[in-house]
N, C-alpha and C. Protein backbone atom coordinates (compact mmCIF):
# COMPACT_ATOMS: atom_id res chain seq x y z
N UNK A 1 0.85 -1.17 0.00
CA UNK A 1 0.00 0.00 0.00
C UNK A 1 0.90 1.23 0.00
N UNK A 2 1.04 2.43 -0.81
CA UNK A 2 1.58 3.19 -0.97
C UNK A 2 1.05 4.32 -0.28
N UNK A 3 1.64 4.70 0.54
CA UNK A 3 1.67 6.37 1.04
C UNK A 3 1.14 7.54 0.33
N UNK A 4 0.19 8.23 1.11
CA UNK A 4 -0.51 9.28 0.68
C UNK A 4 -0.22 10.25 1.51
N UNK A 5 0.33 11.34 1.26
CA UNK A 5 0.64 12.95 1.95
C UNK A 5 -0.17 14.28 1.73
N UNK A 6 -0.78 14.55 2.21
CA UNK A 6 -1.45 16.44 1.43
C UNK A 6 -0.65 17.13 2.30
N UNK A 7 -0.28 18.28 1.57
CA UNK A 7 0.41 19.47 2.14
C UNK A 7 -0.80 20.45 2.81
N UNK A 8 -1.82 20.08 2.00
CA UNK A 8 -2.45 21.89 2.96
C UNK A 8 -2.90 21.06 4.12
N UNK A 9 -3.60 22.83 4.71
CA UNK A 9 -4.31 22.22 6.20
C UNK A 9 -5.45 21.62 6.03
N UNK A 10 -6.50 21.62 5.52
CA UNK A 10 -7.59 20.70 4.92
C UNK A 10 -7.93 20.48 4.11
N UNK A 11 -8.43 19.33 3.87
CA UNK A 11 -8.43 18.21 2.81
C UNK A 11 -9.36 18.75 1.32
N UNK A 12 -10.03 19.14 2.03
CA UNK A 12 -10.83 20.36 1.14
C UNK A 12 -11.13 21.82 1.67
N UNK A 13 -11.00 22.83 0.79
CA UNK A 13 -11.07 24.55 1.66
C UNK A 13 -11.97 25.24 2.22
N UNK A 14 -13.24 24.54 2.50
CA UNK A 14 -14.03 25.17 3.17
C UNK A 14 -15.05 23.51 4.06
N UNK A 15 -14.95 24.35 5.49
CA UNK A 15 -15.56 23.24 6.43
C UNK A 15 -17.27 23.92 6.71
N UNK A 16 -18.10 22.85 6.61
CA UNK A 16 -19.19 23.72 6.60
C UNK A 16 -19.64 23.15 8.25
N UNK A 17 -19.45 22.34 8.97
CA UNK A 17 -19.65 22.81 10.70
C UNK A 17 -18.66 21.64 11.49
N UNK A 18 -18.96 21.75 12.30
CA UNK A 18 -17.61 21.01 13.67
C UNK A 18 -18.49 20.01 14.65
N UNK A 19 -17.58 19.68 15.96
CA UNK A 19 -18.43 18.87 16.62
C UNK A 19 -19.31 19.97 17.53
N UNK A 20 -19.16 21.14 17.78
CA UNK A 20 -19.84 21.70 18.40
C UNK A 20 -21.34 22.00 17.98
N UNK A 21 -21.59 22.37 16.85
CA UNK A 21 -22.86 21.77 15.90
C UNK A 21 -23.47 20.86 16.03
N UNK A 22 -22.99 19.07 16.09
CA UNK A 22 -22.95 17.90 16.20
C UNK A 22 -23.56 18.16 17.85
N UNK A 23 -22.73 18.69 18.83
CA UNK A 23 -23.10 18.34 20.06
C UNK A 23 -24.64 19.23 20.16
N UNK A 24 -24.73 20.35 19.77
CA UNK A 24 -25.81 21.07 20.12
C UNK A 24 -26.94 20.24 19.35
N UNK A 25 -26.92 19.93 18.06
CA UNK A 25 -27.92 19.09 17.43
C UNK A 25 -28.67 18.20 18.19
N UNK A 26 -27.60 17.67 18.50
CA UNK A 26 -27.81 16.21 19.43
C UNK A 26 -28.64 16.67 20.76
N UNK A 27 -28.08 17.53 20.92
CA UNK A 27 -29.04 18.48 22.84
C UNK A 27 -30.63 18.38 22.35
N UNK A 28 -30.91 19.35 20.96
CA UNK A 28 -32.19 19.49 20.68
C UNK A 28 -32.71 18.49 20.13
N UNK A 29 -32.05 17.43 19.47
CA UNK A 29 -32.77 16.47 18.68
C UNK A 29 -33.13 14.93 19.36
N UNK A 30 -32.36 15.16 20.74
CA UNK A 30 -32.43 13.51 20.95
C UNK A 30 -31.40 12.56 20.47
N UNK A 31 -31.87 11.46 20.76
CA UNK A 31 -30.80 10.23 20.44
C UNK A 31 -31.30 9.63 19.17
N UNK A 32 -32.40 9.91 18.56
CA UNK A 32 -33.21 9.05 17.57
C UNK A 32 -32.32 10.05 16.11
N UNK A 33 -31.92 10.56 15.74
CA UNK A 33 -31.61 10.87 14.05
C UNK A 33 -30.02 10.20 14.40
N UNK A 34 -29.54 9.40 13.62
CA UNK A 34 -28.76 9.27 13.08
C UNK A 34 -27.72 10.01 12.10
N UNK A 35 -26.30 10.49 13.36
CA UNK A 35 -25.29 11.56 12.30
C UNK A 35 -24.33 10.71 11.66
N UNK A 36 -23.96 10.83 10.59
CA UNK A 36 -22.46 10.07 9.94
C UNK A 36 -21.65 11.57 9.45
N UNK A 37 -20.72 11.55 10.10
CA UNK A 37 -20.22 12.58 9.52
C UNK A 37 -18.80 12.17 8.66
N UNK A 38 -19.04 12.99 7.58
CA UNK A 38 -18.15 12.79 6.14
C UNK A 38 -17.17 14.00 6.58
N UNK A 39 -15.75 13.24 6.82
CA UNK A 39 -15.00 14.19 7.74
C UNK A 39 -13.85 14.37 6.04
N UNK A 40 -14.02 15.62 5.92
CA UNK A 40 -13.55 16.05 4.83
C UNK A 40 -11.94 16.68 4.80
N UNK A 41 -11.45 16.14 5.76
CA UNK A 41 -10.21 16.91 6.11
C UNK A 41 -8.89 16.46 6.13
N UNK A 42 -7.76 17.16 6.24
CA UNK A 42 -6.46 15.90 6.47
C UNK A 42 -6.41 15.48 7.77
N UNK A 43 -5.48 14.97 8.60
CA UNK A 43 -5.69 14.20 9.48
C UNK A 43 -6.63 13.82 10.21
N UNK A 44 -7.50 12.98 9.94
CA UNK A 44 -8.81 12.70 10.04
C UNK A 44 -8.94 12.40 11.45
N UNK A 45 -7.28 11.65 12.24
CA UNK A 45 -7.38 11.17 13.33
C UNK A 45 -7.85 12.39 14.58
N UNK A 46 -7.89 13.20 14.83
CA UNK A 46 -7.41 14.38 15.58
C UNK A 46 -9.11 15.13 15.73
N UNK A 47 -9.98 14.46 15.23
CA UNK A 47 -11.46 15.17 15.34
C UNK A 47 -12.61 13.36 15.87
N UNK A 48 -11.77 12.73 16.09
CA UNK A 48 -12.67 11.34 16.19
C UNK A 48 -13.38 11.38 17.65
N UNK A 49 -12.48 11.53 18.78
CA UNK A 49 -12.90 11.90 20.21
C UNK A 49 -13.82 13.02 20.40
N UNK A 50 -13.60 14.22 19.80
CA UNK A 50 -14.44 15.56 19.97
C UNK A 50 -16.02 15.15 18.97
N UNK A 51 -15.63 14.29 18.17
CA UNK A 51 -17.20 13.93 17.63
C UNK A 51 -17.76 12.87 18.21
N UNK A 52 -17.04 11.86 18.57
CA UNK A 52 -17.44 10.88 19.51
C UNK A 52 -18.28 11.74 20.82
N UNK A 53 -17.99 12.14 21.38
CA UNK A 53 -18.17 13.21 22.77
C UNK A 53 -19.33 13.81 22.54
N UNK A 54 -19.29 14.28 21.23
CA UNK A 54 -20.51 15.31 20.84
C UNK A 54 -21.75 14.53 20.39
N UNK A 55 -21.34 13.37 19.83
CA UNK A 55 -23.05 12.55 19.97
C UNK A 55 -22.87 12.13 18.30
N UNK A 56 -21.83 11.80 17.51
CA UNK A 56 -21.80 11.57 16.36
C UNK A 56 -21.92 9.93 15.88
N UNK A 57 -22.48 9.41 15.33
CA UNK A 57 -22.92 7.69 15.41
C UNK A 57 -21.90 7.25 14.41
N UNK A 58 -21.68 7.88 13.48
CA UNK A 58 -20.66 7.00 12.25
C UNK A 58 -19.76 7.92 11.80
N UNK A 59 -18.16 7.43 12.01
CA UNK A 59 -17.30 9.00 11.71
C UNK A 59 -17.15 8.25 10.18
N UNK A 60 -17.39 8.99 9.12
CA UNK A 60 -16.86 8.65 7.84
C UNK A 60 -15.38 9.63 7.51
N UNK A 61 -14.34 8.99 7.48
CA UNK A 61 -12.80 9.62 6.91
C UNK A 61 -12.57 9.34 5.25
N UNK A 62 -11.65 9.99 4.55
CA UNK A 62 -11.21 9.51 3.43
C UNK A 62 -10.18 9.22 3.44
N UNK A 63 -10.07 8.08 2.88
CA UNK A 63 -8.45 7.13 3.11
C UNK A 63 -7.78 7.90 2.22
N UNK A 64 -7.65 8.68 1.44
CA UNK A 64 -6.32 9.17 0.88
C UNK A 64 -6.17 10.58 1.67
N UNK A 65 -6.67 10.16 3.17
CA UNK A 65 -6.37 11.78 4.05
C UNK A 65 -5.62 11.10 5.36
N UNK A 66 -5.07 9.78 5.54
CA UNK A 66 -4.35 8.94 6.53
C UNK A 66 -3.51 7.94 6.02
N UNK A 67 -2.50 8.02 6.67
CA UNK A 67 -1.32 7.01 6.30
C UNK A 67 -1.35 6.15 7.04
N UNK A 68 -2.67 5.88 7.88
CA UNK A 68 -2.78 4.76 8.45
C UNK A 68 -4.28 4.09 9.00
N UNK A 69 -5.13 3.82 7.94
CA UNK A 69 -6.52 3.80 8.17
C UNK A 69 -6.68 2.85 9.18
N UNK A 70 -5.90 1.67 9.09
CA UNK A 70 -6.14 0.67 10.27
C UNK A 70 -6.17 1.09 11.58
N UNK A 71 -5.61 1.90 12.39
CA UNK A 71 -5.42 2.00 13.32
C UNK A 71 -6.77 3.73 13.79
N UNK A 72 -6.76 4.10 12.57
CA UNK A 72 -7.87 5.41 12.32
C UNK A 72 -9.40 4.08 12.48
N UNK A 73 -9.41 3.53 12.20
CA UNK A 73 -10.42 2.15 12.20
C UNK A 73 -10.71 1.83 13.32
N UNK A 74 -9.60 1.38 13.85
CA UNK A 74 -9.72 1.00 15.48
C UNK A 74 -9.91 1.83 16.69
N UNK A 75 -9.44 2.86 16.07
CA UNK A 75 -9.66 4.39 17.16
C UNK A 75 -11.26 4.69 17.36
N UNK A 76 -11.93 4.84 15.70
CA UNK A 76 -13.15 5.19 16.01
C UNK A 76 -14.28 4.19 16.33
N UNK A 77 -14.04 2.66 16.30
CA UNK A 77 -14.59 1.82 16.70
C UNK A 77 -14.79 1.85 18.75
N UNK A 78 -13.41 1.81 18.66
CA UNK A 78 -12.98 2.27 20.01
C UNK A 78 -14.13 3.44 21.04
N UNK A 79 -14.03 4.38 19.91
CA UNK A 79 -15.17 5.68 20.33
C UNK A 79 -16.31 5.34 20.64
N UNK A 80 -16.60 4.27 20.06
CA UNK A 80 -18.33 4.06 20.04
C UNK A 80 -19.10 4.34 18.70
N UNK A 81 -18.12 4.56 17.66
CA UNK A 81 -18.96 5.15 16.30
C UNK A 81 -18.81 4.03 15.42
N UNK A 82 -19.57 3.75 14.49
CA UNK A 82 -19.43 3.28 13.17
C UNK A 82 -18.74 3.61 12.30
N UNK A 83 -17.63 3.01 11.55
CA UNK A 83 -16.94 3.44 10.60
C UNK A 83 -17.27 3.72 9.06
N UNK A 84 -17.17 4.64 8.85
CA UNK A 84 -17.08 4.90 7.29
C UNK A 84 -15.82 5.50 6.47
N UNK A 85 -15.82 4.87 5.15
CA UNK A 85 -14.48 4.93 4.90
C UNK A 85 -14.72 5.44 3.31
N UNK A 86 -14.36 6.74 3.37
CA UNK A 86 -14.85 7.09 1.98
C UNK A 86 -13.21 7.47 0.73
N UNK A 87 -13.62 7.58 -0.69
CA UNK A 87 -12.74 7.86 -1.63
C UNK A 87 -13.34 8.64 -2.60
N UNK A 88 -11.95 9.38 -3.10
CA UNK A 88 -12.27 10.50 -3.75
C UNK A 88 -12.55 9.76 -5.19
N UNK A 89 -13.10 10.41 -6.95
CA UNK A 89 -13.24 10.67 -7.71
C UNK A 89 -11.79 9.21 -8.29
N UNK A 90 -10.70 10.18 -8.02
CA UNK A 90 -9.35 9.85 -8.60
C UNK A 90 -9.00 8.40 -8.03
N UNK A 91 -9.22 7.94 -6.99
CA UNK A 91 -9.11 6.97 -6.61
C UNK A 91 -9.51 5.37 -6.43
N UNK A 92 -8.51 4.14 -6.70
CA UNK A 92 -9.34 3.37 -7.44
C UNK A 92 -10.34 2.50 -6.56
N UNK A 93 -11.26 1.90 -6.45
CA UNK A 93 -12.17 0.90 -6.01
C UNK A 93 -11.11 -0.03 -4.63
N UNK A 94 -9.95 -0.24 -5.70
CA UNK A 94 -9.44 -1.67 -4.90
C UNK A 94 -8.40 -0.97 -3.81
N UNK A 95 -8.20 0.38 -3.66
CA UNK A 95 -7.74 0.85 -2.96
C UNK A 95 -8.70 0.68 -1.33
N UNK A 96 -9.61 0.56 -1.96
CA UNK A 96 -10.41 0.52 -0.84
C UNK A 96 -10.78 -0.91 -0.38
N UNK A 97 -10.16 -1.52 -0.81
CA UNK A 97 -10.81 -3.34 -0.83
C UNK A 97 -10.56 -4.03 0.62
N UNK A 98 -9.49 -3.62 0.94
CA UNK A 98 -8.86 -4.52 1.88
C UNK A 98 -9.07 -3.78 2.99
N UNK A 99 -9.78 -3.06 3.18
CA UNK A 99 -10.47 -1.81 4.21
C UNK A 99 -11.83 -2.68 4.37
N UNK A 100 -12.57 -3.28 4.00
CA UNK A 100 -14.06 -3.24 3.37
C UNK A 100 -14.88 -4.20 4.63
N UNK A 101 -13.94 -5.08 5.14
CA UNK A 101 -14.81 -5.63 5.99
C UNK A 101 -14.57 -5.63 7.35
N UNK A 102 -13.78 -4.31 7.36
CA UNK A 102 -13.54 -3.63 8.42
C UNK A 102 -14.29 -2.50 9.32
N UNK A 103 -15.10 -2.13 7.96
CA UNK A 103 -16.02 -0.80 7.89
C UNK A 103 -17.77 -1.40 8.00
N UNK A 104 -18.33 -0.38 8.01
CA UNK A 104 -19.69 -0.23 8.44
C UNK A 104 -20.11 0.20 6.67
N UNK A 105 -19.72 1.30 6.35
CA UNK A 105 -19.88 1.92 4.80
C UNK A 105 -18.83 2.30 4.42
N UNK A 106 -18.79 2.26 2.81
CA UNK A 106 -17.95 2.68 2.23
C UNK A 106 -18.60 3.82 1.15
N UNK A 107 -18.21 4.63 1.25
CA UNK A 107 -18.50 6.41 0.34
C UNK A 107 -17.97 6.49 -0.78
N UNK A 108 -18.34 6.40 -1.78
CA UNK A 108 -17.86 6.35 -3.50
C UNK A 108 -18.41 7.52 -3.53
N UNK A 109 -17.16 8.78 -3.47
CA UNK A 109 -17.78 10.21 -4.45
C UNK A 109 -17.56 10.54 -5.91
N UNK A 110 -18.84 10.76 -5.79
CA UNK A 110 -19.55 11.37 -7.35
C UNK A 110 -18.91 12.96 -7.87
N UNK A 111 -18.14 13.25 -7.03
CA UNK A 111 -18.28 14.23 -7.79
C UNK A 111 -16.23 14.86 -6.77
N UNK A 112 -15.60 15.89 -7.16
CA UNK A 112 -14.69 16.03 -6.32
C UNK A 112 -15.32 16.82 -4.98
N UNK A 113 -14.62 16.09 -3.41
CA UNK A 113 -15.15 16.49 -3.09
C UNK A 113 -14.93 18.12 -2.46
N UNK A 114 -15.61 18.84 -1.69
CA UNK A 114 -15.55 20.26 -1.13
C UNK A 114 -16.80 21.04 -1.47
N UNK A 115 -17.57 21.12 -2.90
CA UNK A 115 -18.57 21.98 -3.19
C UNK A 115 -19.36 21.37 -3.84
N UNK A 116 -20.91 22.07 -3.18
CA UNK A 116 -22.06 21.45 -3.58
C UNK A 116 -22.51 21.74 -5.46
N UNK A 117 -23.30 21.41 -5.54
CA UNK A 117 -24.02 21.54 -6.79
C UNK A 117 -22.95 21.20 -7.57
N UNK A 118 -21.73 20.29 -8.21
CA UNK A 118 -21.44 19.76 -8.94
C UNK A 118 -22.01 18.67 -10.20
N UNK A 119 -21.65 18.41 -11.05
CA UNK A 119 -22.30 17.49 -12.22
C UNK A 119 -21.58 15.94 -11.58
N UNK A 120 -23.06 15.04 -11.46
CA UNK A 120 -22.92 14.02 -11.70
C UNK A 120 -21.31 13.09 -11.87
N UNK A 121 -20.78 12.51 -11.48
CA UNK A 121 -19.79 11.79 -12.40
C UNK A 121 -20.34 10.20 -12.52
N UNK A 122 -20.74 10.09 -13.10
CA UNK A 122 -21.68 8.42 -13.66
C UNK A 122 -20.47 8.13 -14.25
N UNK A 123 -19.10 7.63 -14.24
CA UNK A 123 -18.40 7.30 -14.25
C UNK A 123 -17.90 6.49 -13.16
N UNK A 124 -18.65 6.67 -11.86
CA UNK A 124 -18.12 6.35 -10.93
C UNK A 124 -19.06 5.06 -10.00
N UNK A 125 -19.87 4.88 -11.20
CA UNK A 125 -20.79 3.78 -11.01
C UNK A 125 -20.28 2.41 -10.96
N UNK A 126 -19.06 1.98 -11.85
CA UNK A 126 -18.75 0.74 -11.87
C UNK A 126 -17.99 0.78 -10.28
N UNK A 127 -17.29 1.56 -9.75
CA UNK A 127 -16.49 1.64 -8.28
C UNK A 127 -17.99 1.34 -7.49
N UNK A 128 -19.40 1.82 -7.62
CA UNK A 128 -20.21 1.07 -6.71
C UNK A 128 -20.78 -0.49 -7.04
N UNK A 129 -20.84 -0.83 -8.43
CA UNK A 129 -20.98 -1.88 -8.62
C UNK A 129 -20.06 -2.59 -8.39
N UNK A 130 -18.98 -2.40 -8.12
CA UNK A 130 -17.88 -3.58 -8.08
C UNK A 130 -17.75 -4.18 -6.71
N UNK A 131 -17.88 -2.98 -5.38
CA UNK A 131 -18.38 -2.67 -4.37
C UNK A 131 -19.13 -3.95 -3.82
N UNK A 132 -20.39 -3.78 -4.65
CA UNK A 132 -21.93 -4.42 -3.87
C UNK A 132 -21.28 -5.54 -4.42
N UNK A 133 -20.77 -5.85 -5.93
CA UNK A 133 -20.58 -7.31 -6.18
C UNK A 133 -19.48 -8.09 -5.22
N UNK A 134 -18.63 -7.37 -4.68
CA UNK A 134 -17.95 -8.17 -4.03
C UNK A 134 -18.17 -8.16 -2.37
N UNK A 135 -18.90 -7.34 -1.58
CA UNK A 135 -19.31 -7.31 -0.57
C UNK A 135 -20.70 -7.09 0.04
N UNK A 136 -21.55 -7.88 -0.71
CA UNK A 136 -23.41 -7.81 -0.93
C UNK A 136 -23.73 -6.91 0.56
N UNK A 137 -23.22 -7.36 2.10
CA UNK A 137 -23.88 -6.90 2.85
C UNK A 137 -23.26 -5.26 3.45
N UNK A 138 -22.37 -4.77 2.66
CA UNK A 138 -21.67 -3.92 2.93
C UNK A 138 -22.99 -2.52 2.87
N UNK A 139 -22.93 -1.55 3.09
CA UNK A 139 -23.55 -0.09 3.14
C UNK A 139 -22.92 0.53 1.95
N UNK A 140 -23.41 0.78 1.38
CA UNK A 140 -22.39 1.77 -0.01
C UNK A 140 -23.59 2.98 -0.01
N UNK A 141 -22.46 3.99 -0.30
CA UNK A 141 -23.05 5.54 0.01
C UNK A 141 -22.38 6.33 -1.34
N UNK A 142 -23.35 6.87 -2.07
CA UNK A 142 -22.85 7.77 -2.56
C UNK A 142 -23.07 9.08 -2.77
N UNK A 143 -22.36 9.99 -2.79
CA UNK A 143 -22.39 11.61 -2.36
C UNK A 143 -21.95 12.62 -3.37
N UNK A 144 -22.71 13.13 -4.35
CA UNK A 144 -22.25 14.25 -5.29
C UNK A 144 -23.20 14.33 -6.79
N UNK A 145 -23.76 15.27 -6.94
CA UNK A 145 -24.67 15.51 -7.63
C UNK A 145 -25.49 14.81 -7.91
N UNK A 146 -26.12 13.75 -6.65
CA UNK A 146 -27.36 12.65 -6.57
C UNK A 146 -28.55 13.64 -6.41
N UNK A 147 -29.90 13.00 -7.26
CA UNK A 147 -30.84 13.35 -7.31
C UNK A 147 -32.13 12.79 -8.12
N UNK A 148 -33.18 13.64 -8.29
CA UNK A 148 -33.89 13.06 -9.68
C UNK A 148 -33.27 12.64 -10.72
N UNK A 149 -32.50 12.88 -11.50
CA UNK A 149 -32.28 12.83 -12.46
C UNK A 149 -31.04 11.15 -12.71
N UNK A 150 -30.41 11.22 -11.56
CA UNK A 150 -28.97 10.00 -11.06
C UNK A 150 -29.72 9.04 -10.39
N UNK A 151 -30.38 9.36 -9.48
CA UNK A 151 -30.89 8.26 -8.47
C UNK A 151 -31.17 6.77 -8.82
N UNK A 152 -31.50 6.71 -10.23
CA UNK A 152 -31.56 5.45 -10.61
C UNK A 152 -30.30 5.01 -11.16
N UNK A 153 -29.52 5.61 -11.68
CA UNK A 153 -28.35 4.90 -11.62
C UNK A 153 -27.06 4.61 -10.37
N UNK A 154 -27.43 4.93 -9.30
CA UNK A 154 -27.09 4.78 -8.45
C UNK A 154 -27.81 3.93 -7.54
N UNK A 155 -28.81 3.52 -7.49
CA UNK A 155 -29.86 2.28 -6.94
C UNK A 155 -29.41 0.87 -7.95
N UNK A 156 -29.27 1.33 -8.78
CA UNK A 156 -29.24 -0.01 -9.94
C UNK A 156 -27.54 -0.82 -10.07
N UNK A 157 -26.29 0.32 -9.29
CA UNK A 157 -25.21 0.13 -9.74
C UNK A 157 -24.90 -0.43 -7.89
N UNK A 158 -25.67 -0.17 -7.09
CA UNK A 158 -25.54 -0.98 -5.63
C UNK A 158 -25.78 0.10 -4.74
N UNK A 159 -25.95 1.50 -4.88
CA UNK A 159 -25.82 1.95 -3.58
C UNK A 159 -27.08 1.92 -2.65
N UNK A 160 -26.74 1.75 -1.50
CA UNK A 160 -28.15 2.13 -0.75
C UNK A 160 -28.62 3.15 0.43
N UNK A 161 -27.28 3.88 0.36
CA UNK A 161 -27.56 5.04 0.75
C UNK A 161 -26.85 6.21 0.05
N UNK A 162 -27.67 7.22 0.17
CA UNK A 162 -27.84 8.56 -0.71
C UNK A 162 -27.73 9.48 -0.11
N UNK A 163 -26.67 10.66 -0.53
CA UNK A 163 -26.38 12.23 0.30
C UNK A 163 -27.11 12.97 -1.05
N UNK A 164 -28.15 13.76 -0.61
CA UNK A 164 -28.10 14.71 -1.59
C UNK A 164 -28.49 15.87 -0.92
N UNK A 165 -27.77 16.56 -1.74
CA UNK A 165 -28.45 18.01 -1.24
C UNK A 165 -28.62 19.33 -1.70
N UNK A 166 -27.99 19.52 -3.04
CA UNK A 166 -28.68 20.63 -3.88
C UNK A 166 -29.72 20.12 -4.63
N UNK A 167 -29.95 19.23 -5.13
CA UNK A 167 -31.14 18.43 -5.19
C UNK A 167 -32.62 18.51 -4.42
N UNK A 168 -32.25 18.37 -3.06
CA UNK A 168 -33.29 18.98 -2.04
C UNK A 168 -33.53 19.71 -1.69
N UNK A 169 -32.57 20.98 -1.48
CA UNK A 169 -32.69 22.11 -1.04
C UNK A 169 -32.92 23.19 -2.19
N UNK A 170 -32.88 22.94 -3.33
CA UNK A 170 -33.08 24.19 -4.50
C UNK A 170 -34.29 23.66 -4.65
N UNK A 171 -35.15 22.11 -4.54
CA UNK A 171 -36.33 21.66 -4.73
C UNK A 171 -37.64 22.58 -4.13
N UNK A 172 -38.83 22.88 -4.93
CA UNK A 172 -39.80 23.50 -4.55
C UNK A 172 -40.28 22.67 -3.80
N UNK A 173 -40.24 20.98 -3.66
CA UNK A 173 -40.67 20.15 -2.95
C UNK A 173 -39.53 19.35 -2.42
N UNK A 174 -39.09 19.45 -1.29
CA UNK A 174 -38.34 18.76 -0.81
C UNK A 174 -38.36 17.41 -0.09
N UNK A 175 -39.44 17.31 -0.20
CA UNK A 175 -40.09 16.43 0.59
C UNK A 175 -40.53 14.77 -0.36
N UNK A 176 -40.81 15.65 -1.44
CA UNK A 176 -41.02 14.76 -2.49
C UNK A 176 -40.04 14.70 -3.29
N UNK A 177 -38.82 15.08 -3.34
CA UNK A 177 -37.63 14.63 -3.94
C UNK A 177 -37.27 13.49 -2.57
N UNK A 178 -36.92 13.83 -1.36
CA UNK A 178 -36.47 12.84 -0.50
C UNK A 178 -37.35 11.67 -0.40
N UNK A 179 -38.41 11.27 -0.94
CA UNK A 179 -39.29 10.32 -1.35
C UNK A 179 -38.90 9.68 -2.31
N UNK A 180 -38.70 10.17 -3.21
CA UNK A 180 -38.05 9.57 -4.82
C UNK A 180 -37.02 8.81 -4.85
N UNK A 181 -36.17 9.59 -3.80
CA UNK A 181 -34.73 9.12 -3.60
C UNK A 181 -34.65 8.03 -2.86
N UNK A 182 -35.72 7.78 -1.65
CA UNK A 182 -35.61 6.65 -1.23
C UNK A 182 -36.99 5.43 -1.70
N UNK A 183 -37.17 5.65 -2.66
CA UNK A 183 -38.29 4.77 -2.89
C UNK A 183 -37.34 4.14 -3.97
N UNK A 184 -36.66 4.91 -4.60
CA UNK A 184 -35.71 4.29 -5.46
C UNK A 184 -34.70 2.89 -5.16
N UNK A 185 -33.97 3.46 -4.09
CA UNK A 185 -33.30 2.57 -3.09
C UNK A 185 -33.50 1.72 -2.72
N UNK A 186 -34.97 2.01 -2.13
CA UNK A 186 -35.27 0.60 -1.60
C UNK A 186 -35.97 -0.28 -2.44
N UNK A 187 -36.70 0.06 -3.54
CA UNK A 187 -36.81 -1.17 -4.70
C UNK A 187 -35.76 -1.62 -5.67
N UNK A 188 -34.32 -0.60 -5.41
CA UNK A 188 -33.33 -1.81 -6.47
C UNK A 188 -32.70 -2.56 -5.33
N UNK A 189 -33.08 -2.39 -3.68
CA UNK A 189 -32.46 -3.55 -2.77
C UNK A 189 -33.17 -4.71 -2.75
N UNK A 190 -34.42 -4.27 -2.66
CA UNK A 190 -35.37 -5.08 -3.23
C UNK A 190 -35.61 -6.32 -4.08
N UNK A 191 -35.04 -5.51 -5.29
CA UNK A 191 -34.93 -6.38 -6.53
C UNK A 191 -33.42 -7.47 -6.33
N UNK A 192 -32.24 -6.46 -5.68
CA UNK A 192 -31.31 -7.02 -5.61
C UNK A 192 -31.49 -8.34 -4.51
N UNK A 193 -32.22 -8.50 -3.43
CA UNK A 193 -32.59 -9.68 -3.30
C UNK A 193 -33.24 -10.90 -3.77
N UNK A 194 -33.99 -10.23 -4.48
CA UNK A 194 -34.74 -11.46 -5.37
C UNK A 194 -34.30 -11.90 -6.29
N UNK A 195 -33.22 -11.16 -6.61
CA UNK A 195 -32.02 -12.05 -7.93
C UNK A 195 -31.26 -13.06 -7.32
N UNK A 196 -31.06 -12.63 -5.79
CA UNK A 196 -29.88 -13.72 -5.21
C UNK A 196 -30.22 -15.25 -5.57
């Protein structure tokens, strides 16, 4: 496995909130919503305790932001969180392989990540199909210009969970896009059982 380094201070240039967010959420919301947070940054190790603390259920990192996911693995298991283990655009599938049944989910981004409203990359469909084909009970997530228009190719190529969010939030109906999106989901899991 070859070594990965970034020089800047985060992994991408703009952070849109922290664990202090996370903790206050959690004050008003209860124990019932489920947070995964997609930790977008370089040393991923160094924010796992302060989100653990704050009430965060699944820390998702990107392995080309640690030179040592195994032990980033064991730390946040350690915490009490679920692991997620996400990859960028550029990066290949099998990079992530030997991670896979270590993790809770694995994050195939659609798009580079840092900024919203990007185009689609449906290129990045065979990295989820290859995914579900080789680890059926795994969580696969994918994150970047999902919506009406992708959602079925992303239900059909394995994923079964979905980030979207210029999609929902520019929506006059938001409510009925987040319907679409998961009605989608859950009939290609659906289907994907009844092929077994």
């Amino acid at each position: 496995m070859r070594k990965r380094t970034w020089s800047s201070r985060h992994f991408v240039p703009n952070i849109t909130f922290g664990h202090p967010v996370v903790e206050s959420l959690r004050k008003q919301l209860g124990q019932d919503p489920f947070f995964d947070m997609h930790m977008m940054v370089s040393r991923p190790e160094q924010w796992v305790k302060p989100m653990a603390v704050a009430g965060a259920n699944q820390y998702t990192f990107h392995l080309e932001a640690t030179e040592n996911p195994g032990a980033l693995i064991k730390d946040i298991r350690e915490n009490g969180m679920k692991v997620g283990l996400a990859i960028k655009p550029g990066t290949t599938v099998e990079y992530l392989a030997p991670w896979a049944n270590q993790i809770d989910m694995a994050l195939v981004m659609t798009v580079e990540p840092g900024f919203g409203g990007q185009k689609f990359m449906e290129d990045m469909m065979p990295k989820v199909h290859w995914l579900r084909t080789q680890f059926p009970s795994l969580d696969i997530e994918v994150d970047g210009g999902v919506g009406p228009d992708t959602i079925h190719k992303c239900a059909e190529a394995g994923a079964n969970m979905i980030v979207s969010g210029s999609a929902i939030m520019r929506s006059e109906d938001p409510r009925s896009v987040i319907s679409l999106l998961r009605s989608v989901c859950s009939e290609a899991a659906q289907k994907r059982c009844l092929d077994r």
